[in-house]
PDB file of N, CA and C in Angstrom:
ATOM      1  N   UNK A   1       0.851  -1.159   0.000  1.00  0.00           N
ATOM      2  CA  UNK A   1       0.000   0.000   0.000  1.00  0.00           C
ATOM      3  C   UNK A   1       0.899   1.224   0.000  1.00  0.00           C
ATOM      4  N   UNK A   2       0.929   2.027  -0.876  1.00  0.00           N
ATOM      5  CA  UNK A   2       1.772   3.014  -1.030  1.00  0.00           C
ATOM      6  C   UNK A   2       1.997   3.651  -2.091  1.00  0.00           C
ATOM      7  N   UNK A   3       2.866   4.322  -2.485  1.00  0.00           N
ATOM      8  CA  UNK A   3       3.942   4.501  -3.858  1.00  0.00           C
ATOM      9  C   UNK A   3       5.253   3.878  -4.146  1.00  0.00           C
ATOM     10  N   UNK A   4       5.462   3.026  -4.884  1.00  0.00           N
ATOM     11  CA  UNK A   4       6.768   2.288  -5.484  1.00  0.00           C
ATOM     12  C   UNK A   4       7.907   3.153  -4.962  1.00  0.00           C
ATOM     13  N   UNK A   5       7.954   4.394  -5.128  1.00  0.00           N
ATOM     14  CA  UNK A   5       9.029   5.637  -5.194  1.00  0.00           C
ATOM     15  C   UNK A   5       9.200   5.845  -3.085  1.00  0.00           C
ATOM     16  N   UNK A   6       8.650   5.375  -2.655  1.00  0.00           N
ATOM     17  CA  UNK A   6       7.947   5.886  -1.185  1.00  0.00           C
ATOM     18  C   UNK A   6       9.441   4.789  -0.382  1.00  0.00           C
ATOM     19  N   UNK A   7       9.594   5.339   0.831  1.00  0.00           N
ATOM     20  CA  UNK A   7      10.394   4.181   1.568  1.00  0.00           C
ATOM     21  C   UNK A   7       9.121   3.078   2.374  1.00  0.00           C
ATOM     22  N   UNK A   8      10.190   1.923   2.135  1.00  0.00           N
ATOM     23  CA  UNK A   8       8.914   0.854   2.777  1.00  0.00           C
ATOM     24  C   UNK A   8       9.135   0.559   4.234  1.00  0.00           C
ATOM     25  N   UNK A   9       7.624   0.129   4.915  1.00  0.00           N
ATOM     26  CA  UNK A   9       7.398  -0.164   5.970  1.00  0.00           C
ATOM     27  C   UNK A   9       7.027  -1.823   5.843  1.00  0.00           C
ATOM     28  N   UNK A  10       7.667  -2.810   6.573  1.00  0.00           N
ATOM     29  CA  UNK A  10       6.975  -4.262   6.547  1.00  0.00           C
ATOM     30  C   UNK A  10       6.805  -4.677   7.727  1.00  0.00           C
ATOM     31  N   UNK A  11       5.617  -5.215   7.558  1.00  0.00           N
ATOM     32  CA  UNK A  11       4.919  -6.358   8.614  1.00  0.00           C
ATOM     33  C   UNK A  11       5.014  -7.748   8.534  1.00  0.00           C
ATOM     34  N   UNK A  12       5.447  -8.093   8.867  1.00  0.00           N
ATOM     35  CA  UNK A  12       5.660  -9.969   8.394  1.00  0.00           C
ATOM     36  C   UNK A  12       5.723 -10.661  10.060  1.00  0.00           C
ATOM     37  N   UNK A  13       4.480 -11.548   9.454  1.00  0.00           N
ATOM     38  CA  UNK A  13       4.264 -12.418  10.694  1.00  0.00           C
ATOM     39  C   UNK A  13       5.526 -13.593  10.817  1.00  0.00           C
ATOM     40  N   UNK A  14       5.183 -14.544  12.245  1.00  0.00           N
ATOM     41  CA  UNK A  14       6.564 -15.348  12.103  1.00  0.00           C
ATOM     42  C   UNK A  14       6.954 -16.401  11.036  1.00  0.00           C
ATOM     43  N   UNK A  15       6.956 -17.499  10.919  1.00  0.00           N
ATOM     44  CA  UNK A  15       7.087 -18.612  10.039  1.00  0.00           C
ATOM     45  C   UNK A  15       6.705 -19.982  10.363  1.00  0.00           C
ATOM     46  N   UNK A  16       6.415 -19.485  12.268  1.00  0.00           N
ATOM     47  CA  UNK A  16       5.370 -20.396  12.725  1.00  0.00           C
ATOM     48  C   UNK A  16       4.265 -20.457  12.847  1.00  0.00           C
ATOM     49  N   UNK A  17       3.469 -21.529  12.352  1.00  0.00           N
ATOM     50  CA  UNK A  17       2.037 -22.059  12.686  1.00  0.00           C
ATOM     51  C   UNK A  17       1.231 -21.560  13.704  1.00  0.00           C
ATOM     52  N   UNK A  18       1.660 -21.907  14.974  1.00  0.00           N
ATOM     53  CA  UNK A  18       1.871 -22.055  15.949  1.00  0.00           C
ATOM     54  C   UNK A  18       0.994 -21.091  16.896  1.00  0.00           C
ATOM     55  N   UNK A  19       1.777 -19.242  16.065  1.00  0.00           N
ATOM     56  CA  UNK A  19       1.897 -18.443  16.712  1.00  0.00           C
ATOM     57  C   UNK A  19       1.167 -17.270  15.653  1.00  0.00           C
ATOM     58  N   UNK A  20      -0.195 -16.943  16.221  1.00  0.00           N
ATOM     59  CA  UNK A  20      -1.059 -16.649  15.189  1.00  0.00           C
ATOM     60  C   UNK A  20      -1.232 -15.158  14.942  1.00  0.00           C
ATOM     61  N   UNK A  21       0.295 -14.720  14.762  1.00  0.00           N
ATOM     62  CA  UNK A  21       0.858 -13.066  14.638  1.00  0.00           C
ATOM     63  C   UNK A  21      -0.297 -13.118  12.955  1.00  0.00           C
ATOM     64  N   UNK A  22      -0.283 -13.831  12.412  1.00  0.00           N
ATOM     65  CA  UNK A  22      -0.766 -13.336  10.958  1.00  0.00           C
ATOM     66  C   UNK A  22      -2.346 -12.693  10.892  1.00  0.00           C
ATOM     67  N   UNK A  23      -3.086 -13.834  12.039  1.00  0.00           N
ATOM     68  CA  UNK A  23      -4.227 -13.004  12.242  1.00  0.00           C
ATOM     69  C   UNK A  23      -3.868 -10.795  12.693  1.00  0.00           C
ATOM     70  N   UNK A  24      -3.145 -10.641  13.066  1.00  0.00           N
ATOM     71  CA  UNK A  24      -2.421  -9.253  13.613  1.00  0.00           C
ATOM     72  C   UNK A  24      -2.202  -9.255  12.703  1.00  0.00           C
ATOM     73  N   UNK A  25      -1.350  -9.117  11.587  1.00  0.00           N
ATOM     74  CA  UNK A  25      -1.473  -8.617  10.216  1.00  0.00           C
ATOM     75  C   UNK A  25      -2.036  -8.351   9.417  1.00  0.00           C
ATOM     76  N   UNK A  26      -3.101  -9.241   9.247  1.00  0.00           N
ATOM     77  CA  UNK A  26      -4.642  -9.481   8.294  1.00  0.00           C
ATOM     78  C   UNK A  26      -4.637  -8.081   8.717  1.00  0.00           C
ATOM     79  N   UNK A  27      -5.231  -8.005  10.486  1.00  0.00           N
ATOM     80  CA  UNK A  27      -6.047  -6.874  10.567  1.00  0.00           C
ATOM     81  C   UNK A  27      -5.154  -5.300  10.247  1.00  0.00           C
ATOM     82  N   UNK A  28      -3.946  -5.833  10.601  1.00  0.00           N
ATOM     83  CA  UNK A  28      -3.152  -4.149  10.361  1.00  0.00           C
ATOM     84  C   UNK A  28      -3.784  -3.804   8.931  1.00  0.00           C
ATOM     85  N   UNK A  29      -3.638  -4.585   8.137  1.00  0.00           N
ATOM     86  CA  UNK A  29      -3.749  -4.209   6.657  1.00  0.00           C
ATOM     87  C   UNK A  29      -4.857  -3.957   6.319  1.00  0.00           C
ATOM     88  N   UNK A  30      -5.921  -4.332   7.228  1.00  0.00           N
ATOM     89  CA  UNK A  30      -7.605  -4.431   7.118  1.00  0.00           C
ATOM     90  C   UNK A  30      -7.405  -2.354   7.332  1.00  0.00           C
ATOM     91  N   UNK A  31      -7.041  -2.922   8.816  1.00  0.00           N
ATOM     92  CA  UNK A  31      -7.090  -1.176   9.097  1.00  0.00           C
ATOM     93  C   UNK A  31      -6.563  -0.217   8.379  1.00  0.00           C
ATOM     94  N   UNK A  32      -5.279  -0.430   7.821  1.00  0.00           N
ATOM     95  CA  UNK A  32      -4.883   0.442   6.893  1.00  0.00           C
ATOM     96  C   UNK A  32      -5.360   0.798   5.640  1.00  0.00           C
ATOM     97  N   UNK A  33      -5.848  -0.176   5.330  1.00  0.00           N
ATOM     98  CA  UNK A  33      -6.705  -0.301   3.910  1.00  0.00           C
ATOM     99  C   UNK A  33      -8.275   0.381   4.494  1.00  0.00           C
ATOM    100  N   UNK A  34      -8.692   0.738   5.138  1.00  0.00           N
ATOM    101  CA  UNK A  34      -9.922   1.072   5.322  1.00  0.00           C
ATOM    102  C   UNK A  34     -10.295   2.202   6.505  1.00  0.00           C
ATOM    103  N   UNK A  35      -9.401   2.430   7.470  1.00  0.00           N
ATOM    104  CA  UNK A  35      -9.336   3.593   8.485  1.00  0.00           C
ATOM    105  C   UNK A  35      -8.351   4.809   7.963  1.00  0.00           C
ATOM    106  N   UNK A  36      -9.201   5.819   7.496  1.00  0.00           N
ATOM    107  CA  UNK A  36      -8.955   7.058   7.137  1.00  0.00           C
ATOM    108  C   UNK A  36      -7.432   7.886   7.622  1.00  0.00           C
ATOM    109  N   UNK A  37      -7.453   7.834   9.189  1.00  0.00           N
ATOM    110  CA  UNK A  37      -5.753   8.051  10.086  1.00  0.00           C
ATOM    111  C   UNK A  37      -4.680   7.338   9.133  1.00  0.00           C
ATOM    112  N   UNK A  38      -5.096   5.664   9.217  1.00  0.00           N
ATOM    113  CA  UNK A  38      -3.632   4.629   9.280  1.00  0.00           C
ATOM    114  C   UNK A  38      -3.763   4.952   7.330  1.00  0.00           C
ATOM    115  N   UNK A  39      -4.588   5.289   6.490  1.00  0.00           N
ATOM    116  CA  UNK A  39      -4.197   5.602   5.327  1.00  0.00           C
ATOM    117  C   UNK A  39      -3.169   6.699   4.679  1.00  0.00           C
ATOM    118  N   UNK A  40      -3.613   7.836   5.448  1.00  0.00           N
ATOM    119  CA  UNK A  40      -2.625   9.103   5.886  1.00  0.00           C
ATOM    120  C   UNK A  40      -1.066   8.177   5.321  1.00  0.00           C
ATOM    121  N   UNK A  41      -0.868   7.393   6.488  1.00  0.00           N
ATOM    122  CA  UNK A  41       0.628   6.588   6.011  1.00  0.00           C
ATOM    123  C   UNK A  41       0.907   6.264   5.224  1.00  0.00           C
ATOM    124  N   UNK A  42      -0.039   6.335   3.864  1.00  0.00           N
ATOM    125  CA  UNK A  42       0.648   5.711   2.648  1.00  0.00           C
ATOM    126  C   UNK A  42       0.957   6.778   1.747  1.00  0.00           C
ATOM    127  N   UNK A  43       0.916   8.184   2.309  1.00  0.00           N
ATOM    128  CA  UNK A  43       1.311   9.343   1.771  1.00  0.00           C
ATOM    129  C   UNK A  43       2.780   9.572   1.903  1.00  0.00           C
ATOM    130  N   UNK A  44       3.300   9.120   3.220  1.00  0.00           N
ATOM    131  CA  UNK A  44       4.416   9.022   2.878  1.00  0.00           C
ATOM    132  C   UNK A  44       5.468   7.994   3.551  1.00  0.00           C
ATOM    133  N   UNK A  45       4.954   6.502   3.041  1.00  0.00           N
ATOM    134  CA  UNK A  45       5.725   5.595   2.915  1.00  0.00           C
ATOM    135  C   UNK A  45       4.828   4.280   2.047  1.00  0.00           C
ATOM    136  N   UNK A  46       5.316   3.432   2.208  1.00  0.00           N
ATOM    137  CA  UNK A  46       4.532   1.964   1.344  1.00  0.00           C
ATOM    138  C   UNK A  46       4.834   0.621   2.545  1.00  0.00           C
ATOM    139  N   UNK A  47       3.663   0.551   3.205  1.00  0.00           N
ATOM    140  CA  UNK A  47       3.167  -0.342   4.045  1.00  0.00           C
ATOM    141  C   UNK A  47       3.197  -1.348   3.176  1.00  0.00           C
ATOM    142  N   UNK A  48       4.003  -2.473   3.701  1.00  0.00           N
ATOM    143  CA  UNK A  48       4.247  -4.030   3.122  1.00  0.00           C
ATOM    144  C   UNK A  48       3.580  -4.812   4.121  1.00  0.00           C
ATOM    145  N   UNK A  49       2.973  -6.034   4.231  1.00  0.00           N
ATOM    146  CA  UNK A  49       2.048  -6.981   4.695  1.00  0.00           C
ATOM    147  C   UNK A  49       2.290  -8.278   4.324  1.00  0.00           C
ATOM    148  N   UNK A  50       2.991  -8.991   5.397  1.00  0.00           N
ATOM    149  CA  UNK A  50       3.287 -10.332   4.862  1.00  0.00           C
ATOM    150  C   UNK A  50       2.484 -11.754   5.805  1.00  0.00           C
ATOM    151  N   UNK A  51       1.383 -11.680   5.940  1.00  0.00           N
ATOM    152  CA  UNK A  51       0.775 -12.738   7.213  1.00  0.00           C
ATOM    153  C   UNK A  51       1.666 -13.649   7.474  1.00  0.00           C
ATOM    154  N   UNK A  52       2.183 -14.875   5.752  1.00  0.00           N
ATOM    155  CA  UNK A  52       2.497 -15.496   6.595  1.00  0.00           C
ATOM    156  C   UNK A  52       3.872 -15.794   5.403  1.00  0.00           C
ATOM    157  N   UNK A  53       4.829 -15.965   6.418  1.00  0.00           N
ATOM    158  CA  UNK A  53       5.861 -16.365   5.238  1.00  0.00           C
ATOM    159  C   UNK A  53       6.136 -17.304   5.132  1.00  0.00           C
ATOM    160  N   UNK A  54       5.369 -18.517   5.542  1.00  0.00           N
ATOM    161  CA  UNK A  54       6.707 -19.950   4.984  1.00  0.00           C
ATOM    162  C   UNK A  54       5.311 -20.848   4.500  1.00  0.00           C
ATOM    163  N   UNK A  55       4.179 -20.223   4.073  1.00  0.00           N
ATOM    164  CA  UNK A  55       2.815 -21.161   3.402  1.00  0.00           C
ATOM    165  C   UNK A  55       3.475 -22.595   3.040  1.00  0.00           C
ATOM    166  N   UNK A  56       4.542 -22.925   2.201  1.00  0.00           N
ATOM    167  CA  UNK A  56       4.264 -24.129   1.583  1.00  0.00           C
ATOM    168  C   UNK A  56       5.280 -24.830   2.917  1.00  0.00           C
ATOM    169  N   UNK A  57       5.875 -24.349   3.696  1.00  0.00           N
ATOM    170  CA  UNK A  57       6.835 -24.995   4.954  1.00  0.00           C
ATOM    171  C   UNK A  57       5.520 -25.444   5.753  1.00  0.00           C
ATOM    172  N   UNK A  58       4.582 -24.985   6.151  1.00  0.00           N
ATOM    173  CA  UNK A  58       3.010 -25.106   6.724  1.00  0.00           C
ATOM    174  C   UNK A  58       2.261 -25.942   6.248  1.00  0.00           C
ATOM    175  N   UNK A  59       1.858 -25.416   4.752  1.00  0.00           N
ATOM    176  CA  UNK A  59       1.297 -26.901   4.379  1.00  0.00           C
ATOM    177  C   UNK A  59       1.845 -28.207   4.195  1.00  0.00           C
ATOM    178  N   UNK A  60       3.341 -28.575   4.381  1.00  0.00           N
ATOM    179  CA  UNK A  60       3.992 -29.818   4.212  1.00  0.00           C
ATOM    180  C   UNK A  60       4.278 -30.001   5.885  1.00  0.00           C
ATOM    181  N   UNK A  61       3.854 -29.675   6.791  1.00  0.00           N
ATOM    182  CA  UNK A  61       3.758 -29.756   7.811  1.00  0.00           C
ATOM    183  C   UNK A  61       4.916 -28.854   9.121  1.00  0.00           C
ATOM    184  N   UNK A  62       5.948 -28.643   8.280  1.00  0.00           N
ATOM    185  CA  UNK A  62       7.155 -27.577   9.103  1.00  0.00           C
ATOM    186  C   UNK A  62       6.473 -26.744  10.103  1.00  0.00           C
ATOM    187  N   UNK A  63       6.947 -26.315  11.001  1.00  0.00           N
ATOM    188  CA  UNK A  63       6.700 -25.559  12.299  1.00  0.00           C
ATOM    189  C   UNK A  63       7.400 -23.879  11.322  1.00  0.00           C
ATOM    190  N   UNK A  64       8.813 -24.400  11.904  1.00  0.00           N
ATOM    191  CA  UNK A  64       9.967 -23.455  11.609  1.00  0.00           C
ATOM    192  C   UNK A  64      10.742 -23.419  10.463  1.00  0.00           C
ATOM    193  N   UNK A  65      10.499 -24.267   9.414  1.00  0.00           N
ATOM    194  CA  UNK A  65      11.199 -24.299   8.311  1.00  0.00           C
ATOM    195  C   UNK A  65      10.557 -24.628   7.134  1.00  0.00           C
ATOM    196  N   UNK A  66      11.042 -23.933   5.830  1.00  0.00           N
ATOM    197  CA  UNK A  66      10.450 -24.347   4.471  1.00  0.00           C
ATOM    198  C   UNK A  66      10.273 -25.527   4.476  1.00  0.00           C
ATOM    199  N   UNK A  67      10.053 -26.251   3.503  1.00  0.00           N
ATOM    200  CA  UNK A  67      10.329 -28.088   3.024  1.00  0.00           C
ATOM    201  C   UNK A  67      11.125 -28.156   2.540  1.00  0.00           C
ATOM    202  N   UNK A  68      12.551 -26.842   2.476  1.00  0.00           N
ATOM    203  CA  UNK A  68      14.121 -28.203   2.348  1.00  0.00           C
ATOM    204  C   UNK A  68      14.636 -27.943   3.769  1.00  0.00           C
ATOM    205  N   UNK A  69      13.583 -27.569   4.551  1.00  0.00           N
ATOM    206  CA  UNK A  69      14.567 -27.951   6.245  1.00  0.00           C
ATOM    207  C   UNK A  69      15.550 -26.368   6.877  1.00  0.00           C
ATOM    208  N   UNK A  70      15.145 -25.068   6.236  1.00  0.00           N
ATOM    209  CA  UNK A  70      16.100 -23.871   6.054  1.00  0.00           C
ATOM    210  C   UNK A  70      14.990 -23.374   7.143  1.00  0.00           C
ATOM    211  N   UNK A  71      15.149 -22.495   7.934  1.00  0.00           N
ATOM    212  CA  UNK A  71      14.540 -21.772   9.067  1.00  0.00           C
ATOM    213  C   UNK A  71      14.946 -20.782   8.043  1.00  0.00           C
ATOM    214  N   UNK A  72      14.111 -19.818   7.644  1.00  0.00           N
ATOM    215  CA  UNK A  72      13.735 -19.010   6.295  1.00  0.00           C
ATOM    216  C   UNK A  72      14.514 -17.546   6.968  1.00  0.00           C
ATOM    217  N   UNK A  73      14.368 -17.489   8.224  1.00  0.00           N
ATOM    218  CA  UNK A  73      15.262 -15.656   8.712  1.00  0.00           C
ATOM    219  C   UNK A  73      16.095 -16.134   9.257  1.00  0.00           C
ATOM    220  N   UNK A  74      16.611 -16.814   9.508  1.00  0.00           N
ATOM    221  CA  UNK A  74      18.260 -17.742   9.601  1.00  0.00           C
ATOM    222  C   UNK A  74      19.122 -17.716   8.848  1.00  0.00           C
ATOM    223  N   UNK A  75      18.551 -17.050   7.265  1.00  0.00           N
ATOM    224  CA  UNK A  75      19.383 -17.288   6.293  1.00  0.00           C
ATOM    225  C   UNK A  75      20.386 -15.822   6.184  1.00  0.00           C
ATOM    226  N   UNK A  76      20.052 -14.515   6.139  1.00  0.00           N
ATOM    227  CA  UNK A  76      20.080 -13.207   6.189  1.00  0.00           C
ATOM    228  C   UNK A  76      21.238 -13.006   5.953  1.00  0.00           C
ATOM    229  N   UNK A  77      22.336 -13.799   7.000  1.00  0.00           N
ATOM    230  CA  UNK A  77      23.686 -13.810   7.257  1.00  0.00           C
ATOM    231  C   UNK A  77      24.492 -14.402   5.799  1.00  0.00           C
ATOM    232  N   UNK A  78      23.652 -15.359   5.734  1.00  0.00           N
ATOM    233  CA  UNK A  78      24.553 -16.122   4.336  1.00  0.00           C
ATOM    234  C   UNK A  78      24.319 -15.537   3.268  1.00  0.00           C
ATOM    235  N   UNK A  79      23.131 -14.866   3.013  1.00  0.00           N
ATOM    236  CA  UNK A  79      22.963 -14.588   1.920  1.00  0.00           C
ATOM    237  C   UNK A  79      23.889 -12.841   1.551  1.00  0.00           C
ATOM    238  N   UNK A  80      23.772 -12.217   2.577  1.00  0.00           N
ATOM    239  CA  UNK A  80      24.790 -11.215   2.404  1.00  0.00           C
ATOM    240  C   UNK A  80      25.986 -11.400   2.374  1.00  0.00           C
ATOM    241  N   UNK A  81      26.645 -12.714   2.353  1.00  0.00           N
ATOM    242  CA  UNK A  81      27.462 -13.357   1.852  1.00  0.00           C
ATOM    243  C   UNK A  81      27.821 -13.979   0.656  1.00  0.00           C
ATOM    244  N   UNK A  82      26.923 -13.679  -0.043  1.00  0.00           N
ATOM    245  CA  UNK A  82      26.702 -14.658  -1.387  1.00  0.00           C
ATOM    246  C   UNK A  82      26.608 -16.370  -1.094  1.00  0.00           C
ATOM    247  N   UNK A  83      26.423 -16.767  -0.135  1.00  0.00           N
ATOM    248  CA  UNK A  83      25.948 -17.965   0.181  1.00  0.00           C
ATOM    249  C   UNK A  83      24.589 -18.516  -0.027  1.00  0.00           C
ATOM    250  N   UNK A  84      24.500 -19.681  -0.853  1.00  0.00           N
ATOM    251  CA  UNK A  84      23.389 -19.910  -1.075  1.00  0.00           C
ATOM    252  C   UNK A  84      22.423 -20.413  -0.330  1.00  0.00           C
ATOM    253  N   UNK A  85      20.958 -19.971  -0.357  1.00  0.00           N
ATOM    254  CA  UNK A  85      19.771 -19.966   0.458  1.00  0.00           C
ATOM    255  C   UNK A  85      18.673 -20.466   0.555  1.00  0.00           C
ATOM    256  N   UNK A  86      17.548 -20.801   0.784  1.00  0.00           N
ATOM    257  CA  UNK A  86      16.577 -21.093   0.495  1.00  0.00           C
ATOM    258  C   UNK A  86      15.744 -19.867  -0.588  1.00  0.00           C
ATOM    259  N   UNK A  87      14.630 -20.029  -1.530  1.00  0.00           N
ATOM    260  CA  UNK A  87      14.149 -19.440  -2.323  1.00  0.00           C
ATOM    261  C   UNK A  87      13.147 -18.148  -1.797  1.00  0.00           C
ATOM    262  N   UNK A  88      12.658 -18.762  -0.406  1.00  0.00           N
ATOM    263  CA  UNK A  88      12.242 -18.152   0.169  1.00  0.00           C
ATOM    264  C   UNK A  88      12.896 -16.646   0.752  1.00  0.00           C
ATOM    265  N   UNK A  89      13.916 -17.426   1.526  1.00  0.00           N
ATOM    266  CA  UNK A  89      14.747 -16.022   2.050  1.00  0.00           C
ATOM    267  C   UNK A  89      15.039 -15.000   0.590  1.00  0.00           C
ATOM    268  N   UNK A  90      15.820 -15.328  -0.360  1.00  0.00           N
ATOM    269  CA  UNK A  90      16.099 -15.239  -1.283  1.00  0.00           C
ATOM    270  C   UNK A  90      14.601 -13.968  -1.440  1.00  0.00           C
ATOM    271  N   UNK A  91      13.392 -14.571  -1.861  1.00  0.00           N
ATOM    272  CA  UNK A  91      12.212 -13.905  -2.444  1.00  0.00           C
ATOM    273  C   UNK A  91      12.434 -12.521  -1.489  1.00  0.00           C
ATOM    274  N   UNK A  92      12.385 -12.666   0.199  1.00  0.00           N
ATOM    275  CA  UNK A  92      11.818 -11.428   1.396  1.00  0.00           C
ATOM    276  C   UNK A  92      13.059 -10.625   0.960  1.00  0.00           C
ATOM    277  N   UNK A  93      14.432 -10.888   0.543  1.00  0.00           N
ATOM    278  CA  UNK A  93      15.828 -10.564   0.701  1.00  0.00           C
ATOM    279  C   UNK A  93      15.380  -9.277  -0.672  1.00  0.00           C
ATOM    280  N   UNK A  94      15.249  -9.991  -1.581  1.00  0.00           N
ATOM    281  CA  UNK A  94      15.163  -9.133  -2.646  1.00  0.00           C
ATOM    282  C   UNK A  94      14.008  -7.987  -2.908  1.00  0.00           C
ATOM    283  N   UNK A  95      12.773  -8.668  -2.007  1.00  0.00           N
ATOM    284  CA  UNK A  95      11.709  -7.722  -2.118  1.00  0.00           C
ATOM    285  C   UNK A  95      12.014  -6.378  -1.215  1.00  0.00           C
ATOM    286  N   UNK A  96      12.010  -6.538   0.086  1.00  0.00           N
ATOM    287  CA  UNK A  96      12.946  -5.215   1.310  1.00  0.00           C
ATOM    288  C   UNK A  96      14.045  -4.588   0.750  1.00  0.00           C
ATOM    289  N   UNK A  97      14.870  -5.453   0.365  1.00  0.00           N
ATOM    290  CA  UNK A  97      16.413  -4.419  -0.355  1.00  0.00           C
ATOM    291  C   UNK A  97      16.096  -3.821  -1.210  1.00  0.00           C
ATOM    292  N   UNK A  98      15.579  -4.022  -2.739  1.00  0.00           N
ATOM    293  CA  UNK A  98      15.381  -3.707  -3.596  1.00  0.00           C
ATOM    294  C   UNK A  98      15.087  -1.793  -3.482  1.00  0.00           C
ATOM    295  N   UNK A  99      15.429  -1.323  -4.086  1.00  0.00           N
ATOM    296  CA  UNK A  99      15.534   0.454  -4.342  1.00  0.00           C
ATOM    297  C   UNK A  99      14.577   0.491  -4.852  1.00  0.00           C
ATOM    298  N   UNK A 100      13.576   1.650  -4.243  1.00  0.00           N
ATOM    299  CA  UNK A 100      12.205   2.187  -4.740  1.00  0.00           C
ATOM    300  C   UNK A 100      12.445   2.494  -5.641  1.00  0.00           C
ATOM    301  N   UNK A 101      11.701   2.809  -6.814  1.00  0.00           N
ATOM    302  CA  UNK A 101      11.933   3.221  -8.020  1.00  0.00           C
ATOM    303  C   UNK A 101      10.934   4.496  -8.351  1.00  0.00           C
ATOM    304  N   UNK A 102      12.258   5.311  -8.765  1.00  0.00           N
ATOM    305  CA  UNK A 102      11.264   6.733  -8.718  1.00  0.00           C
ATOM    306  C   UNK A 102      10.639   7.369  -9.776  1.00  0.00           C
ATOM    307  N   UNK A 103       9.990   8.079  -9.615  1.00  0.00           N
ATOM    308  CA  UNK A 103       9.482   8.574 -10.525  1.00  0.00           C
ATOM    309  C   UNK A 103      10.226   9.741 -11.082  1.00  0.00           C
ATOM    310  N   UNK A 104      10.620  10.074 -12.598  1.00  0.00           N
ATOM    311  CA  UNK A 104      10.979  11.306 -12.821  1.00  0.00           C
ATOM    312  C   UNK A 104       9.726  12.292 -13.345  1.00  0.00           C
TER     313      UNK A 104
END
């Protein structure tokens, strides 16, 4: 929710099941998307919303890890290393870093 060009704000629930931060996300984004105040914020930044990050680690039954066994924010270290990662980390790594792109 935002402008591409805007600095980003993210919400990302944990990667466990378990621990039902994503319901708290749903609603941040509910609220932001629909309460007049928390919209204000997308004037000047871009609210990111991630409920849940490890879906297919969840549906193959993982607690804490994708389905090749990688605890997905464990990786952070290696990968700013050029060490290779799970696809996952890899996906959050590139989406957050990545440079807004501005408008001329």
């Amino acid at each position: 929710m935002g402008a591409e060009h805007l600095p980003v704000i993210a919400f990302t629930a944990t990667t466990q099941p378990g621990e039902p931060s994503a319901w708290a996300i749903l609603a941040m984004a509910r609220a932001a998307a629909t309460d007049p105040q928390m919209r204000a914020f997308s004037q000047w930044c871009k609210l990111v919303f991630l409920p849940m990050t490890n879906p297919d680690g969840v549906v193959h039954g993982y607690a804490n890890t994708c389905p090749r066994g990688k605890m997905i924010f464990l990786e952070f270290d290696a990968l700013a290393e050029n060490s290779e990662v799970s696809p996952e980390t890899k996906a959050i790594w590139d989406y957050l870093t990545s440079p807004p792109s501005f408008r001329e």
